[in-house]
C-alpha atoms as a PDB file:
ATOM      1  CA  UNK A   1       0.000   0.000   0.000  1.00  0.00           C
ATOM      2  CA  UNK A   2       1.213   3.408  -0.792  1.00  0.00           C
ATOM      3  CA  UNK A   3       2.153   5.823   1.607  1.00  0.00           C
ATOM      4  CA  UNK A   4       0.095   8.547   0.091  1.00  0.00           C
ATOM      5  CA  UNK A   5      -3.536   7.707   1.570  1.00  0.00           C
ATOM      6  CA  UNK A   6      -6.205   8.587  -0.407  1.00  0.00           C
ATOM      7  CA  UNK A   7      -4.895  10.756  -2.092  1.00  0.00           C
ATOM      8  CA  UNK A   8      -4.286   9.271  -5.361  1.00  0.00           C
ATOM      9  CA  UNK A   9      -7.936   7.597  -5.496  1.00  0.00           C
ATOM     10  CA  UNK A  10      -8.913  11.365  -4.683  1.00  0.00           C
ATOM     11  CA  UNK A  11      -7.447  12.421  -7.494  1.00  0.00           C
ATOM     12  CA  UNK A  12      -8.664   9.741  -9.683  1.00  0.00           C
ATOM     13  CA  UNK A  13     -12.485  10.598  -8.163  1.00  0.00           C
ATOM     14  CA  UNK A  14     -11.970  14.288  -9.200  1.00  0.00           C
ATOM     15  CA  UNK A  15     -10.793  13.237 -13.399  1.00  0.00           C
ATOM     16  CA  UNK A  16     -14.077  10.841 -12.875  1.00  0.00           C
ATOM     17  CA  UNK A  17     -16.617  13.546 -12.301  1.00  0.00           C
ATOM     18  CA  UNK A  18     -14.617  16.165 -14.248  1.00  0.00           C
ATOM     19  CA  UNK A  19     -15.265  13.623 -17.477  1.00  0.00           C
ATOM     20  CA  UNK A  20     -18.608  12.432 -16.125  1.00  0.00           C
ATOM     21  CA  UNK A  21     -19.920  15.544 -16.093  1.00  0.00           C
ATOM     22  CA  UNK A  22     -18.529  16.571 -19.805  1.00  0.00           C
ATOM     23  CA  UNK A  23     -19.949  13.673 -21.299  1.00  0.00           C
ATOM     24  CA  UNK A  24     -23.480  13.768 -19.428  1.00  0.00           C
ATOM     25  CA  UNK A  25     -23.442  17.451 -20.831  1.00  0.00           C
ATOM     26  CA  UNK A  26     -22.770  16.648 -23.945  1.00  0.00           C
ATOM     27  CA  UNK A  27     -25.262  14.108 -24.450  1.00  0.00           C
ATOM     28  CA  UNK A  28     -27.867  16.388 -22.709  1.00  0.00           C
ATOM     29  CA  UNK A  29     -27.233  18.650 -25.320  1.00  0.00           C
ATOM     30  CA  UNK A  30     -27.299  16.356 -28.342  1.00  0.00           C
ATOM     31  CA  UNK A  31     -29.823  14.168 -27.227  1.00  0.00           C
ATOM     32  CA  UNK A  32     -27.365  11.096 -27.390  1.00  0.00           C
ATOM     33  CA  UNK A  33     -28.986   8.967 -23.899  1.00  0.00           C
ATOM     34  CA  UNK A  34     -25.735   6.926 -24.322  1.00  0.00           C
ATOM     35  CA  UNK A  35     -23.610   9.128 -23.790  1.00  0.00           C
ATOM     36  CA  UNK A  36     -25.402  10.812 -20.926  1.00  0.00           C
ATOM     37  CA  UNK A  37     -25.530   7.698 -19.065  1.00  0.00           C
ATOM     38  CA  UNK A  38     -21.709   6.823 -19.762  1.00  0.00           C
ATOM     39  CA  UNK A  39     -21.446  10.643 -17.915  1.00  0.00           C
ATOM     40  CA  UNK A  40     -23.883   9.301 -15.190  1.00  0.00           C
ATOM     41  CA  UNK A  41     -21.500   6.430 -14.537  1.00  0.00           C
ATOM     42  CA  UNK A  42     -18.563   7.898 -14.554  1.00  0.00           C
ATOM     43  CA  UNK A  43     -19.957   9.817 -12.080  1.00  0.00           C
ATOM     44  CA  UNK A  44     -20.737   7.051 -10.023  1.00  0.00           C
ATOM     45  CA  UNK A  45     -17.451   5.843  -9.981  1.00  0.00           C
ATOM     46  CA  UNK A  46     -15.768   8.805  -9.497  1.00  0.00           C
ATOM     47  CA  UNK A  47     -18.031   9.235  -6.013  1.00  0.00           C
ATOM     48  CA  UNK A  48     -17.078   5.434  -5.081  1.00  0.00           C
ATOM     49  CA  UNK A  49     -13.425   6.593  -5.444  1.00  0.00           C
ATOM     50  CA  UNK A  50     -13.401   9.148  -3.339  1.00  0.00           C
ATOM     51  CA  UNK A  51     -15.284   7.239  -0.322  1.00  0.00           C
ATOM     52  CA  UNK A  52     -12.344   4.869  -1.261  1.00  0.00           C
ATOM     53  CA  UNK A  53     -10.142   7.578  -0.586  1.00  0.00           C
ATOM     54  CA  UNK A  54     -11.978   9.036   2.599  1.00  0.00           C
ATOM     55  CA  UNK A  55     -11.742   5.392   3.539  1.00  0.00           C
ATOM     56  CA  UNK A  56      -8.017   4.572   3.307  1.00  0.00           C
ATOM     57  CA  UNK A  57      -7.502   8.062   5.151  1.00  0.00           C
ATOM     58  CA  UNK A  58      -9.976   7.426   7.878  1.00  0.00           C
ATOM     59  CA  UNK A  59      -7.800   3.688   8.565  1.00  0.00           C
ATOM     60  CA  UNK A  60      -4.079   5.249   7.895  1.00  0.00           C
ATOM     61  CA  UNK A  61      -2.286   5.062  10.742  1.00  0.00           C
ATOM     62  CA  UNK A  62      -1.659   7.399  12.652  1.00  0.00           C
ATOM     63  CA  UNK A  63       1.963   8.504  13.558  1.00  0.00           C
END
């Protein structure tokens, strides 16, 4: 396990929702339902990586 916490899986969370949120856009606009839903699930995952994230903080030990 790296040393860095969450952070990383932060980080990852943030690009998620970031690209989630383009493509649900973008399909809102053009009326493509794929494409919004491939936004909606990115989404999704991007909020399951940061409660990983919150999660590996909230267990790293404390020094």
């Amino acid at each position: 396990m790296s040393d860095n916490g969450g952070l990383s899986d932060k980080l990852k969370s943030a690009v998620s929702k970031g690209k989630g949120e383009i493509k649900d856009q973008v399909g809102n606009a053009t009326g493509d339902r794929q494409k919004q839903n491939e936004g909606k699930m990115d989404k999704a995952k991007g909020e399951f990586q940061k409660t990983v994230g919150e999660f590996k903080d909230a267990t790293k030990p404390k020094h």
